[in-house]
PDB file of N, CA and C in Angstrom:
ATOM      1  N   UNK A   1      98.966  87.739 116.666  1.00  0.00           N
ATOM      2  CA  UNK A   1     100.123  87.956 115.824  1.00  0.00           C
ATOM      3  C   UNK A   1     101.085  88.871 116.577  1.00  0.00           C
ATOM      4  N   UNK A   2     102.063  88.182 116.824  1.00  0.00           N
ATOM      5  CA  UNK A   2     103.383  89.243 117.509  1.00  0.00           C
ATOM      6  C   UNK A   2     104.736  89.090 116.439  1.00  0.00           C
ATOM      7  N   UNK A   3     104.396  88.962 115.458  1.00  0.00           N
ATOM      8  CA  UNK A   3     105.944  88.793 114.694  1.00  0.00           C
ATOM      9  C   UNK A   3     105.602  88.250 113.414  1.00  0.00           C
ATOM     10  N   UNK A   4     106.293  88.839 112.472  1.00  0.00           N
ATOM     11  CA  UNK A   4     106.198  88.742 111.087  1.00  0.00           C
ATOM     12  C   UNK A   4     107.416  88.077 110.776  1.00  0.00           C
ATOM     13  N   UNK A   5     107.143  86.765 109.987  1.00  0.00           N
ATOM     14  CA  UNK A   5     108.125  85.703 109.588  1.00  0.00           C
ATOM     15  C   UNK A   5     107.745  85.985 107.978  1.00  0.00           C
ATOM     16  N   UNK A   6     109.220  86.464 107.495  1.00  0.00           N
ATOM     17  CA  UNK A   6     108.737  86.394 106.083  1.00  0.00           C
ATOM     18  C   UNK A   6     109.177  84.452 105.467  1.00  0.00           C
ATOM     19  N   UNK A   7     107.930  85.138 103.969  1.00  0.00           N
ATOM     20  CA  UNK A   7     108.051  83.709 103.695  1.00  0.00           C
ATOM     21  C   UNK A   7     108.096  83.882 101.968  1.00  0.00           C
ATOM     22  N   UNK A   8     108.641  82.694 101.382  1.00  0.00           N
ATOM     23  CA  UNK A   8     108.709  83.201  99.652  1.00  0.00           C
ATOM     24  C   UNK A   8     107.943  83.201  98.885  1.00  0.00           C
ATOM     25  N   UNK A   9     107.772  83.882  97.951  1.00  0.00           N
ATOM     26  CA  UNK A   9     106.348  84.086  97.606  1.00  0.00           C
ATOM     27  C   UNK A   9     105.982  82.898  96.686  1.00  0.00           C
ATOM     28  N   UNK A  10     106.253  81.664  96.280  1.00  0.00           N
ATOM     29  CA  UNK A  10     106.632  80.528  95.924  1.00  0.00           C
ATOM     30  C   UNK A  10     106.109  79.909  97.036  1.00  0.00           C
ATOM     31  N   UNK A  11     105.910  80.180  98.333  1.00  0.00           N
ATOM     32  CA  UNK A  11     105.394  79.182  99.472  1.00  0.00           C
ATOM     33  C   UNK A  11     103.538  79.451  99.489  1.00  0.00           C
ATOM     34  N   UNK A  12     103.177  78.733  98.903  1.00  0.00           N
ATOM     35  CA  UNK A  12     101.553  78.470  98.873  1.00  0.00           C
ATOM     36  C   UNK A  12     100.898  78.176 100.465  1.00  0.00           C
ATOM     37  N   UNK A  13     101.607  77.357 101.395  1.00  0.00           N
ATOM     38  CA  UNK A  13     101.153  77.491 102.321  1.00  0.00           C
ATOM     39  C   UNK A  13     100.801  78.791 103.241  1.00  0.00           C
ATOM     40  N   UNK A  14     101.324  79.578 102.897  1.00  0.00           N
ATOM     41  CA  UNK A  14     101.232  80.833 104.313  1.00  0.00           C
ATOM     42  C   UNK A  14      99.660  81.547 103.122  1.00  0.00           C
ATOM     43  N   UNK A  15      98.526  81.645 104.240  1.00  0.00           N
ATOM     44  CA  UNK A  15      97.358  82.207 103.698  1.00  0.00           C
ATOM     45  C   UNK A  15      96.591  82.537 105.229  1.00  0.00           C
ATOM     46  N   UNK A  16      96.199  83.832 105.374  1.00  0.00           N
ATOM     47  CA  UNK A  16      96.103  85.090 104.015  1.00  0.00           C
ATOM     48  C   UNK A  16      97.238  85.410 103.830  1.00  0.00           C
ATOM     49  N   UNK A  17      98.312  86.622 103.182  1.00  0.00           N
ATOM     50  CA  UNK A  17      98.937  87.079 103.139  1.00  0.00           C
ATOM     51  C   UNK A  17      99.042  88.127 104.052  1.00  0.00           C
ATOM     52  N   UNK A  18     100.308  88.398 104.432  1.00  0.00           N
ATOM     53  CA  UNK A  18     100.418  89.637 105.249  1.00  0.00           C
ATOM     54  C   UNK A  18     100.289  90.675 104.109  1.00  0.00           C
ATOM     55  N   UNK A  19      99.638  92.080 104.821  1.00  0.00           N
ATOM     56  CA  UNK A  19      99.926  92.872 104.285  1.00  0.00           C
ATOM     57  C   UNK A  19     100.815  94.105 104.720  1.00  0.00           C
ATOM     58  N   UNK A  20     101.766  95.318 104.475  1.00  0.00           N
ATOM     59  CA  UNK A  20     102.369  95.428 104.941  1.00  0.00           C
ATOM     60  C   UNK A  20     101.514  96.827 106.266  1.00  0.00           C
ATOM     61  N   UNK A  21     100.674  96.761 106.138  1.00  0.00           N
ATOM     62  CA  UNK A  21      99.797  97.447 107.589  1.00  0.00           C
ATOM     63  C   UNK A  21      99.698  96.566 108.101  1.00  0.00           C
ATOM     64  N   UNK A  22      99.750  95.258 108.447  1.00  0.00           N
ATOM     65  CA  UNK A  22      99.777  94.553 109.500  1.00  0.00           C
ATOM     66  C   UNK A  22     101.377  93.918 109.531  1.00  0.00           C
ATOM     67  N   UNK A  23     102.449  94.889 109.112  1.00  0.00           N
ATOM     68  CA  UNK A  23     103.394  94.461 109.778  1.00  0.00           C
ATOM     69  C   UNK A  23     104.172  95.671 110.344  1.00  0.00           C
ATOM     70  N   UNK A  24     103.304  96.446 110.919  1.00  0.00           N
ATOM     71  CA  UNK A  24     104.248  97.766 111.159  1.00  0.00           C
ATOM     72  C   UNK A  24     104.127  98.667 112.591  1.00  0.00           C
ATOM     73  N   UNK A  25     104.971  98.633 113.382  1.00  0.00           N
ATOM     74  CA  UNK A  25     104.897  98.693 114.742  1.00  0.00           C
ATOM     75  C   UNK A  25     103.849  98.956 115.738  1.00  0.00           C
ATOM     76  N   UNK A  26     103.337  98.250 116.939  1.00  0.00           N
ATOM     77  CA  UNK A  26     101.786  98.311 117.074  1.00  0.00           C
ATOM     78  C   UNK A  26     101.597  99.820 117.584  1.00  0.00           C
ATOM     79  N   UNK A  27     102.262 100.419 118.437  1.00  0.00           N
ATOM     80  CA  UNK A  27     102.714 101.592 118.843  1.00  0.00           C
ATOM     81  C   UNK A  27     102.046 102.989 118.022  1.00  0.00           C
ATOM     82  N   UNK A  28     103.516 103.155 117.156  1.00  0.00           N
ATOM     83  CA  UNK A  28     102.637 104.230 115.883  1.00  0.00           C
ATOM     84  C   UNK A  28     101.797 104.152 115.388  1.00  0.00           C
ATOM     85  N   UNK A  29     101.115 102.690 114.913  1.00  0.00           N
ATOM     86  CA  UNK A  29     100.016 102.464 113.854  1.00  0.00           C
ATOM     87  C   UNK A  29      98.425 102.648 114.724  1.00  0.00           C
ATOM     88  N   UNK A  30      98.851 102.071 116.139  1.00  0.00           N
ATOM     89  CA  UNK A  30      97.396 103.141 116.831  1.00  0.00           C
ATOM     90  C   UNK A  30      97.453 104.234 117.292  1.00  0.00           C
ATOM     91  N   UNK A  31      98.321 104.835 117.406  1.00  0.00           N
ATOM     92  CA  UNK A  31      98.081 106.565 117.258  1.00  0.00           C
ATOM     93  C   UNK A  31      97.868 106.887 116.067  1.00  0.00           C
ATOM     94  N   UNK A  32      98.728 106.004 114.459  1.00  0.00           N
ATOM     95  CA  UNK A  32      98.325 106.551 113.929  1.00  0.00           C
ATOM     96  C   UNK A  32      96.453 106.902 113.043  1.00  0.00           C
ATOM     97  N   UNK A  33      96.361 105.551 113.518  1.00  0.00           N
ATOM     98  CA  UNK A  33      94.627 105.022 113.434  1.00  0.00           C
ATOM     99  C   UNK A  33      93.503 106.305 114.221  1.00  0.00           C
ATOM    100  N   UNK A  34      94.256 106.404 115.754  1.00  0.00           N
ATOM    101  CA  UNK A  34      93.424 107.489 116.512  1.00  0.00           C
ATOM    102  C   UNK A  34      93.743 109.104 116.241  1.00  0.00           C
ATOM    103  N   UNK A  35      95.138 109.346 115.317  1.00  0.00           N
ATOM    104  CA  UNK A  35      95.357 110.625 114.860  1.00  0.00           C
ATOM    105  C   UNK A  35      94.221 110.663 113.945  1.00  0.00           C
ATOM    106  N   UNK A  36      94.134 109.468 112.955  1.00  0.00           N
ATOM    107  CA  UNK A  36      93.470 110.137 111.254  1.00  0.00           C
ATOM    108  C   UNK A  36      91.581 110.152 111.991  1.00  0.00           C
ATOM    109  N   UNK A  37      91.121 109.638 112.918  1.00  0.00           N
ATOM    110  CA  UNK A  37      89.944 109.510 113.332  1.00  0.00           C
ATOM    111  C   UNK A  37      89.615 110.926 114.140  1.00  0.00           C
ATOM    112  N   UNK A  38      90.923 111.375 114.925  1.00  0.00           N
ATOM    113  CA  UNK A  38      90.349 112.848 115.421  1.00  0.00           C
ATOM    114  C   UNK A  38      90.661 113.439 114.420  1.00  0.00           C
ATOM    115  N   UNK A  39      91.140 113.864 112.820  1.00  0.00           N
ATOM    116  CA  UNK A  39      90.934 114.626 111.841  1.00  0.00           C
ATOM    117  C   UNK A  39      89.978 114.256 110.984  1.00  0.00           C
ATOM    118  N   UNK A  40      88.965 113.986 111.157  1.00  0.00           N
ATOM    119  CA  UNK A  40      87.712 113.212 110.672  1.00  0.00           C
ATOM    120  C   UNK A  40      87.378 111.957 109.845  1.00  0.00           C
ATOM    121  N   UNK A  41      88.444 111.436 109.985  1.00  0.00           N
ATOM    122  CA  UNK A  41      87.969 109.729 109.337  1.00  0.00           C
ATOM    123  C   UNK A  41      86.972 108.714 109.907  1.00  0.00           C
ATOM    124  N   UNK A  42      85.983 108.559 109.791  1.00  0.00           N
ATOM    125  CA  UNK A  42      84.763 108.437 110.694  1.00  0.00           C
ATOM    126  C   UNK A  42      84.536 106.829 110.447  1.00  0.00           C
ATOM    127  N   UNK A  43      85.751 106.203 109.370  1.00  0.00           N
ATOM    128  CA  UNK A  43      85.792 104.637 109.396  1.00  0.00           C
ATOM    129  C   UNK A  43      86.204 104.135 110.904  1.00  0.00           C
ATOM    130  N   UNK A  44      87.186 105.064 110.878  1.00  0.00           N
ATOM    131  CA  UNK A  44      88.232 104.321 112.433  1.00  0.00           C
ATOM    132  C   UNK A  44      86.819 104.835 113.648  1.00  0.00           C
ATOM    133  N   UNK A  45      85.813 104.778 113.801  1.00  0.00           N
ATOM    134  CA  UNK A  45      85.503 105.504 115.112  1.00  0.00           C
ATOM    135  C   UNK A  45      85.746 104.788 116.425  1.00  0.00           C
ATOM    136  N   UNK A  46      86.002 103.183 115.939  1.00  0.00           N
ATOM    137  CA  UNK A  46      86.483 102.638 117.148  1.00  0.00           C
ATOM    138  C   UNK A  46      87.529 102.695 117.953  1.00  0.00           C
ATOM    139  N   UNK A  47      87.847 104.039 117.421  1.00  0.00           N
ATOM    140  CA  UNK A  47      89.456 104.220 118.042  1.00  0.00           C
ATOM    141  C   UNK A  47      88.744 105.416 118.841  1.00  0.00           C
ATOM    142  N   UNK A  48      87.786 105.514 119.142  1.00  0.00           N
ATOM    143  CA  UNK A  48      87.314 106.338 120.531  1.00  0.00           C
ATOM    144  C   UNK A  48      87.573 105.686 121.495  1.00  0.00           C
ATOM    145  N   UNK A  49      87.568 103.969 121.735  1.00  0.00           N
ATOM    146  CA  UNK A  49      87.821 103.352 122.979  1.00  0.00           C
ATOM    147  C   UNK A  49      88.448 102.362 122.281  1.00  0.00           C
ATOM    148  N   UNK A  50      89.475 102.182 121.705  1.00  0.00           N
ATOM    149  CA  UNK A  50      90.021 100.925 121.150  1.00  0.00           C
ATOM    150  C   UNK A  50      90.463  99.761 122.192  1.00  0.00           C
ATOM    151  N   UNK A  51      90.250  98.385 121.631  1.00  0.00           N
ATOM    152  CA  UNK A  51      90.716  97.346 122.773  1.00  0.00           C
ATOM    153  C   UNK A  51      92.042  97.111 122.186  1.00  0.00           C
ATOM    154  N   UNK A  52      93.075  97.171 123.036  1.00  0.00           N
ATOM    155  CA  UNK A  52      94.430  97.419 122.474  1.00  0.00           C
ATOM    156  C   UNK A  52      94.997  95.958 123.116  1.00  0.00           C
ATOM    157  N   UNK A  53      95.736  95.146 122.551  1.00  0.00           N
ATOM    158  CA  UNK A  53      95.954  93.927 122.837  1.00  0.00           C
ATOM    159  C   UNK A  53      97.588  93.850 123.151  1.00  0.00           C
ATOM    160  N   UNK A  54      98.056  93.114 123.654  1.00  0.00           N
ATOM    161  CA  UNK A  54      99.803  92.947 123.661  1.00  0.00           C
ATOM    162  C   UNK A  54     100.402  92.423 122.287  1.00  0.00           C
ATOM    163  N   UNK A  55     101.033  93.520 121.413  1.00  0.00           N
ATOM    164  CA  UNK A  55     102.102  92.822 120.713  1.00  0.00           C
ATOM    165  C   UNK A  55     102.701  93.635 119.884  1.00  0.00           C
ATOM    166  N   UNK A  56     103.685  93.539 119.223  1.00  0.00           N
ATOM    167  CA  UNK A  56     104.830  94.843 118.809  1.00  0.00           C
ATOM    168  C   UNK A  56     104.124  94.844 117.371  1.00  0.00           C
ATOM    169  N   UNK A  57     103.547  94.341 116.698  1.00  0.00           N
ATOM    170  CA  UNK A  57     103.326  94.126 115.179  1.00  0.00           C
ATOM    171  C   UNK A  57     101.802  94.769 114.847  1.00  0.00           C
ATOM    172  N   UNK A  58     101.757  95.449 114.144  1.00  0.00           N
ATOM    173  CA  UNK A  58      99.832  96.444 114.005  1.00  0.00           C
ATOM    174  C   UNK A  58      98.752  95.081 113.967  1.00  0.00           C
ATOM    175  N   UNK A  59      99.468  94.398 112.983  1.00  0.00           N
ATOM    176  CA  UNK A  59      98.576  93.000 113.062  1.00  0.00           C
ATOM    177  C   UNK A  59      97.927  92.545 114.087  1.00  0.00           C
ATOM    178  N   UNK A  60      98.299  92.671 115.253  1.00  0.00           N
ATOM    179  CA  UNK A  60      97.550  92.492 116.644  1.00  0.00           C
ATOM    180  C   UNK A  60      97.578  92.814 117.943  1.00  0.00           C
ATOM    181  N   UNK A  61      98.111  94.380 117.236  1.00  0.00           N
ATOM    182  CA  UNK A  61      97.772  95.243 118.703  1.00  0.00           C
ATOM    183  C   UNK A  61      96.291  95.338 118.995  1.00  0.00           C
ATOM    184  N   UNK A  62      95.427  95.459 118.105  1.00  0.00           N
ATOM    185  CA  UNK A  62      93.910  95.879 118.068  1.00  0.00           C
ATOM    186  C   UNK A  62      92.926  94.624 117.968  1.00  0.00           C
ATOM    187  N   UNK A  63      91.740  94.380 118.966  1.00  0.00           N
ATOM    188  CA  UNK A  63      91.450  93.118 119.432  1.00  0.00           C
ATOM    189  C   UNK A  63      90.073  94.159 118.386  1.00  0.00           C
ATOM    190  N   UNK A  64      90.024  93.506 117.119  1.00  0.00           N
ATOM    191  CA  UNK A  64      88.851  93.922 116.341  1.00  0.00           C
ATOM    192  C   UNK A  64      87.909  92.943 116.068  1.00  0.00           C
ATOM    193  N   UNK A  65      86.537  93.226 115.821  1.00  0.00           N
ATOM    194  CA  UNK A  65      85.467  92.174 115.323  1.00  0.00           C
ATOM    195  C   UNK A  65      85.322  91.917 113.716  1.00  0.00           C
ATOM    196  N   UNK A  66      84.836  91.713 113.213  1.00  0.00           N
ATOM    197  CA  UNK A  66      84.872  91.785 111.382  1.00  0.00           C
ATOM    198  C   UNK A  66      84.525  93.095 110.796  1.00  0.00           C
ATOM    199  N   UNK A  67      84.083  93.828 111.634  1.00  0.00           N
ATOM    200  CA  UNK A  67      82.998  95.013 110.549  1.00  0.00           C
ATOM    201  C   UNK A  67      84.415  96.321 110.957  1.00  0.00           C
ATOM    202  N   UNK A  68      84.951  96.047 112.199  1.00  0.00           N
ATOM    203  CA  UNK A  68      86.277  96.429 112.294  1.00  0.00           C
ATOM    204  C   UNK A  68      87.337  96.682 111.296  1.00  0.00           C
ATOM    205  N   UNK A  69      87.300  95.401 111.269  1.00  0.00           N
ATOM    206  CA  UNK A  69      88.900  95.075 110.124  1.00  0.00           C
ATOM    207  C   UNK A  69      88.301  95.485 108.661  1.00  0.00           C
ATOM    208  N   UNK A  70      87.277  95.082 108.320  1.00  0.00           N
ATOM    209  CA  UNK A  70      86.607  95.735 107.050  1.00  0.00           C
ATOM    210  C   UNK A  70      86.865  96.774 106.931  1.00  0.00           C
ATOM    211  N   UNK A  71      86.571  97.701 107.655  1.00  0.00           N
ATOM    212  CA  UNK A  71      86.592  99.067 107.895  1.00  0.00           C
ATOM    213  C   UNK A  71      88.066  99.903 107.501  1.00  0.00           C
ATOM    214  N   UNK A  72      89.206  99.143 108.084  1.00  0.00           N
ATOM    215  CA  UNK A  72      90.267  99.032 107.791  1.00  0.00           C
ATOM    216  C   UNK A  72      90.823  98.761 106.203  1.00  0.00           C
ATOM    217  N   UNK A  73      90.326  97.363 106.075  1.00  0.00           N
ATOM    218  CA  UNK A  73      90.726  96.755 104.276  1.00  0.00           C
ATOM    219  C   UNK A  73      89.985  97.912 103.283  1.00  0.00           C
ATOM    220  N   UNK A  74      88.736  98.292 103.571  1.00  0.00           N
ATOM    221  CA  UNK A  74      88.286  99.268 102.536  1.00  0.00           C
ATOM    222  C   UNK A  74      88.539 100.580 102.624  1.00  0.00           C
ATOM    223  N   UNK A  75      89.313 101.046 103.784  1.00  0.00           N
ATOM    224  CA  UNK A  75      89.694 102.276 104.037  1.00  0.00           C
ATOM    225  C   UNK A  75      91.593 102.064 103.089  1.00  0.00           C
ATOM    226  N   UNK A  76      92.055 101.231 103.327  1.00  0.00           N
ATOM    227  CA  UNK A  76      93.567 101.242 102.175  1.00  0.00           C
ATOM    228  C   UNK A  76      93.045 100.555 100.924  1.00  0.00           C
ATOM    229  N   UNK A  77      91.715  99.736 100.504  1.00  0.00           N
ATOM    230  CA  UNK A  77      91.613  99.682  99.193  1.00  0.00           C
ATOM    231  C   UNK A  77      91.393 101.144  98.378  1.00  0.00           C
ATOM    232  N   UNK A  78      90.818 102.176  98.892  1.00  0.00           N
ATOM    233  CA  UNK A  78      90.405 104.107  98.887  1.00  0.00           C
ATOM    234  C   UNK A  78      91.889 103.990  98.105  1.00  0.00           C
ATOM    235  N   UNK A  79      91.526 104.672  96.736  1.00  0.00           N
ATOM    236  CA  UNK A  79      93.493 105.415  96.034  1.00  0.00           C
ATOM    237  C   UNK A  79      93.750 106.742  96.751  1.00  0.00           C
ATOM    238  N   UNK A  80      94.980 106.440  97.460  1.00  0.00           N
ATOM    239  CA  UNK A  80      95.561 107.762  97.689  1.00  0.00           C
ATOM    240  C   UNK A  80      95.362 107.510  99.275  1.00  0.00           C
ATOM    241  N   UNK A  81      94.547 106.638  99.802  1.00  0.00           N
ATOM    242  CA  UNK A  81      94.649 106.340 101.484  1.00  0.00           C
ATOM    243  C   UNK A  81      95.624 105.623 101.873  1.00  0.00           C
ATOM    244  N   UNK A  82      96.526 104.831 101.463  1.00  0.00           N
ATOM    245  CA  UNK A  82      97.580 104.257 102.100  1.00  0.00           C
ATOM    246  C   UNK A  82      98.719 105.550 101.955  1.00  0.00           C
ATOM    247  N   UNK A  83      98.779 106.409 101.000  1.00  0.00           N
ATOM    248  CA  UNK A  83      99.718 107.547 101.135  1.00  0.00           C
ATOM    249  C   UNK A  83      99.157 108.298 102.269  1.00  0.00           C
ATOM    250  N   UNK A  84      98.209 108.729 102.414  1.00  0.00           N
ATOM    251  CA  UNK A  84      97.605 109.466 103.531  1.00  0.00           C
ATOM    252  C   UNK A  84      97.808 108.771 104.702  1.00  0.00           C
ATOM    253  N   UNK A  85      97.833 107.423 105.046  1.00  0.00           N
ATOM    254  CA  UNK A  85      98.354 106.857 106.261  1.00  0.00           C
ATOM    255  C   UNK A  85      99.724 106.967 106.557  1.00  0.00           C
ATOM    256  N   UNK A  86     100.415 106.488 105.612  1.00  0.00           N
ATOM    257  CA  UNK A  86     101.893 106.382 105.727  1.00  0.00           C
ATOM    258  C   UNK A  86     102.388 108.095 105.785  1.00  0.00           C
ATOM    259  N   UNK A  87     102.018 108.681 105.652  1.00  0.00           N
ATOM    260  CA  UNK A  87     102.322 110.059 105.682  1.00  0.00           C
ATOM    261  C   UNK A  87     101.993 110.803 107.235  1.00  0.00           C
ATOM    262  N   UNK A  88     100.643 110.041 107.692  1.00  0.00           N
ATOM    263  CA  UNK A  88     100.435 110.563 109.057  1.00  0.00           C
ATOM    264  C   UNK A  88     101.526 109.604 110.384  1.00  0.00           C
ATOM    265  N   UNK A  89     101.543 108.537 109.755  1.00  0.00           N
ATOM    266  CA  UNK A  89     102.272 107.304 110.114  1.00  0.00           C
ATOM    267  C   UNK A  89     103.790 107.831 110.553  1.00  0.00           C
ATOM    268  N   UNK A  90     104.162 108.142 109.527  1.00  0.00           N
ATOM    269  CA  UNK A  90     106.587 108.527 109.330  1.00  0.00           C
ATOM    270  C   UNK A  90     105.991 110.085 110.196  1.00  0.00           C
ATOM    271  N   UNK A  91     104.511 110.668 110.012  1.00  0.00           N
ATOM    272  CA  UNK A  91     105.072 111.991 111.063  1.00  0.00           C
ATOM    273  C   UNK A  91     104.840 111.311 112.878  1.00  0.00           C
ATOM    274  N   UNK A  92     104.193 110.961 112.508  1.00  0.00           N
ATOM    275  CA  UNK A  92     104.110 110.427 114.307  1.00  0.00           C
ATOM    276  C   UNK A  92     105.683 109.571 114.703  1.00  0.00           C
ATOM    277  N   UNK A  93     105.774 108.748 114.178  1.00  0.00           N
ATOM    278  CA  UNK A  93     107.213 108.155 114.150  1.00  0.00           C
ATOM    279  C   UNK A  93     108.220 109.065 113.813  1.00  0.00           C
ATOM    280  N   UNK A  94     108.565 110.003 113.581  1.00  0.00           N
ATOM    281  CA  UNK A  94     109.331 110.890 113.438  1.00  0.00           C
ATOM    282  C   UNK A  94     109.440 112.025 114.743  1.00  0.00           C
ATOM    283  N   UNK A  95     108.476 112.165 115.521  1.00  0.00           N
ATOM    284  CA  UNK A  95     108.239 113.002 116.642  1.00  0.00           C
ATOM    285  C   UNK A  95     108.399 111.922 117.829  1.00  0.00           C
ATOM    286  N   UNK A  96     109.144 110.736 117.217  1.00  0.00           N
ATOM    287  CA  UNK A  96     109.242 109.671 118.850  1.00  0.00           C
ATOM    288  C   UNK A  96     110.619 109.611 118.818  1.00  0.00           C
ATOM    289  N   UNK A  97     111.303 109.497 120.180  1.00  0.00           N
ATOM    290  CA  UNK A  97     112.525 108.922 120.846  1.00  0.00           C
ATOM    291  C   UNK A  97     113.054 107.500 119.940  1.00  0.00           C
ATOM    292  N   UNK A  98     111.527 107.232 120.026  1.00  0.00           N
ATOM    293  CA  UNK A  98     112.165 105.213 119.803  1.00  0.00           C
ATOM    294  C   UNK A  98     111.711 104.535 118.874  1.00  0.00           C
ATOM    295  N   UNK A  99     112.802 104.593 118.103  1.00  0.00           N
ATOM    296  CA  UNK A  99     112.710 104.641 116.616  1.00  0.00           C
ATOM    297  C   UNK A  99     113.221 102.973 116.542  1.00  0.00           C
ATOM    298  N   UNK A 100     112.624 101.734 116.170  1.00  0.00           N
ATOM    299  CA  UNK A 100     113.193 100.642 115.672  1.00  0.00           C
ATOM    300  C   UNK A 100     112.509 100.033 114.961  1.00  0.00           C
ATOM    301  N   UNK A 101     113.994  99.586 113.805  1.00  0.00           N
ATOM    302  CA  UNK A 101     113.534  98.747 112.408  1.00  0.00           C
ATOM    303  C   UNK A 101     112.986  97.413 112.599  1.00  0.00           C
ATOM    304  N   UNK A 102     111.908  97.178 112.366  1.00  0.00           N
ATOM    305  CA  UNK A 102     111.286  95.558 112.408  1.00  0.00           C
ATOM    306  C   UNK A 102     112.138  94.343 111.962  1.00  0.00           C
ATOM    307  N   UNK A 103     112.253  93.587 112.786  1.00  0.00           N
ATOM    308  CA  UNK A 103     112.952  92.247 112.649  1.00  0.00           C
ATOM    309  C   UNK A 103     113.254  91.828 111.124  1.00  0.00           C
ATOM    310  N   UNK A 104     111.957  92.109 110.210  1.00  0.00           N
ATOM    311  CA  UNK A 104     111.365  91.461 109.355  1.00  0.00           C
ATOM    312  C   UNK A 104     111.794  91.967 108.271  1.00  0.00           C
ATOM    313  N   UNK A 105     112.001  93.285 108.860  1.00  0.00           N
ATOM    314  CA  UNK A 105     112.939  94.471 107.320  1.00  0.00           C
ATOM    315  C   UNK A 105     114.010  94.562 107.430  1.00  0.00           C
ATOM    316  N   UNK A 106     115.035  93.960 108.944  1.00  0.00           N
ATOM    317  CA  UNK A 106     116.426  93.573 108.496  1.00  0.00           C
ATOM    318  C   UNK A 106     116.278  92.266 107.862  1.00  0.00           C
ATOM    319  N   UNK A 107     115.675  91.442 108.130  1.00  0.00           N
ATOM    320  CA  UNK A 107     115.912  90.468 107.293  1.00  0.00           C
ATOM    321  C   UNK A 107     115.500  90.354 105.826  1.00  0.00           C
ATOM    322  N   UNK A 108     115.131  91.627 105.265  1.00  0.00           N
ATOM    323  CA  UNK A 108     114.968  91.511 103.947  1.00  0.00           C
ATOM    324  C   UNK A 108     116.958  92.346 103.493  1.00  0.00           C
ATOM    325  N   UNK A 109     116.758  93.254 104.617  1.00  0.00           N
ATOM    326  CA  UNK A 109     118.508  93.887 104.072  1.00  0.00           C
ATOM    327  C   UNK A 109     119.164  92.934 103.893  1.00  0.00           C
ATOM    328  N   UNK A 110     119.182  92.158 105.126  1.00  0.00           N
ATOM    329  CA  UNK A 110     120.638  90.935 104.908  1.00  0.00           C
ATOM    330  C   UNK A 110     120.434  89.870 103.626  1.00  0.00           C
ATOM    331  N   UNK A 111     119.082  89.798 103.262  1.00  0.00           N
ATOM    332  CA  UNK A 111     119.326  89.089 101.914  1.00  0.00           C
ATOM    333  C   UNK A 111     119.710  89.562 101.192  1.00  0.00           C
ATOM    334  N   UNK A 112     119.211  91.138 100.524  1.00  0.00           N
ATOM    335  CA  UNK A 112     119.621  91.381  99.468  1.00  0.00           C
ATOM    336  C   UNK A 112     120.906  92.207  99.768  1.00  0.00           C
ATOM    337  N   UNK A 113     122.038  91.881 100.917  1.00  0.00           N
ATOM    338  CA  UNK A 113     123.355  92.479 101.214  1.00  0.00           C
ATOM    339  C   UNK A 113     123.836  90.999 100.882  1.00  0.00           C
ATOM    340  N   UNK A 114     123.280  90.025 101.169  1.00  0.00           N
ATOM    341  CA  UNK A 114     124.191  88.553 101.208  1.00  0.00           C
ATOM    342  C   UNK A 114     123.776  88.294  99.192  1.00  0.00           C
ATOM    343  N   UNK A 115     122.950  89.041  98.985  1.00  0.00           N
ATOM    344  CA  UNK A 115     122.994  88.650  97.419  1.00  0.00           C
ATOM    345  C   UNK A 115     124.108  89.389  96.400  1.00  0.00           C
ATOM    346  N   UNK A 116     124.093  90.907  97.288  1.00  0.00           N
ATOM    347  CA  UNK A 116     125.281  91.580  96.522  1.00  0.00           C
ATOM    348  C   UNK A 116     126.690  91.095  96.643  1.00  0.00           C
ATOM    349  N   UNK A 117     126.722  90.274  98.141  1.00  0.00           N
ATOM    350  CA  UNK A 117     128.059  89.616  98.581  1.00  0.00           C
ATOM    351  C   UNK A 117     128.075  88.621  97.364  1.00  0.00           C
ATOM    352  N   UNK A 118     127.398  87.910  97.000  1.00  0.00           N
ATOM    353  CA  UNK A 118     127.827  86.800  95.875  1.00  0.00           C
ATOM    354  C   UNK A 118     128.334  87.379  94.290  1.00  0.00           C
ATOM    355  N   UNK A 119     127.671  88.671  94.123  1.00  0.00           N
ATOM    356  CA  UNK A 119     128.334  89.373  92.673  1.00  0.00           C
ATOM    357  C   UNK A 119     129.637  89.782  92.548  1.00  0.00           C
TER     358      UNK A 119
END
């Protein structure tokens, strides 16, 4: 996965669903994976030697096996762990030079800018 094509939620074909941790820059999201593991999150430990793959999207920077990605899905099903990510997440991205908006989230602006253009 190198790129997130959105699709309407009316389109039955696209399965699984993205979720939005696998659409969010591959960059921050493994530091931010190897930040929350050196403050003791002992799900991620594979981020002691992670296999890091080519591609701009979290979805597949990380070349994981199943007990991997599990590890992952039941660590943001946890209430209050996707705030705790996204929080370690905007600080690491906030302490970088190179800051860019995903393809995928201007193209949600320009719809709902081309929807206000029609009112």
């Amino acid at each position: 996965m190198d790129e997130i094509i959105l699709a309407k939620v009316t389109d039955d074909s696209v399965y699984p669903p993205t979720e939005i941790e696998q659409a969010l820059d591959a960059e921050f999201y493994i530091e931010t994976l190897t930040s929350l593991y050196n403050n003791g999150e002992e799900a991620f430990s594979f981020m002691k030697k992670p296999l890091i793959l080519q591609s701009s999207v979290s979805g597949g920077a990380l070349d994981l096996n199943m007990t991997e990605r599990k590890k992952i899905t039941e660590y943001f099903d946890i209430p209050g762990k996707k705030y705790e990510f996204c929080n370690a997440y905007i600080e690491i991205m906030s302490k970088s030079e190179y800051i860019q908006t995903p393809r995928w989230l201007m193209d949600i602006r320009d719809f709902f800018q081309n929807e206000a253009d029609l009112s």
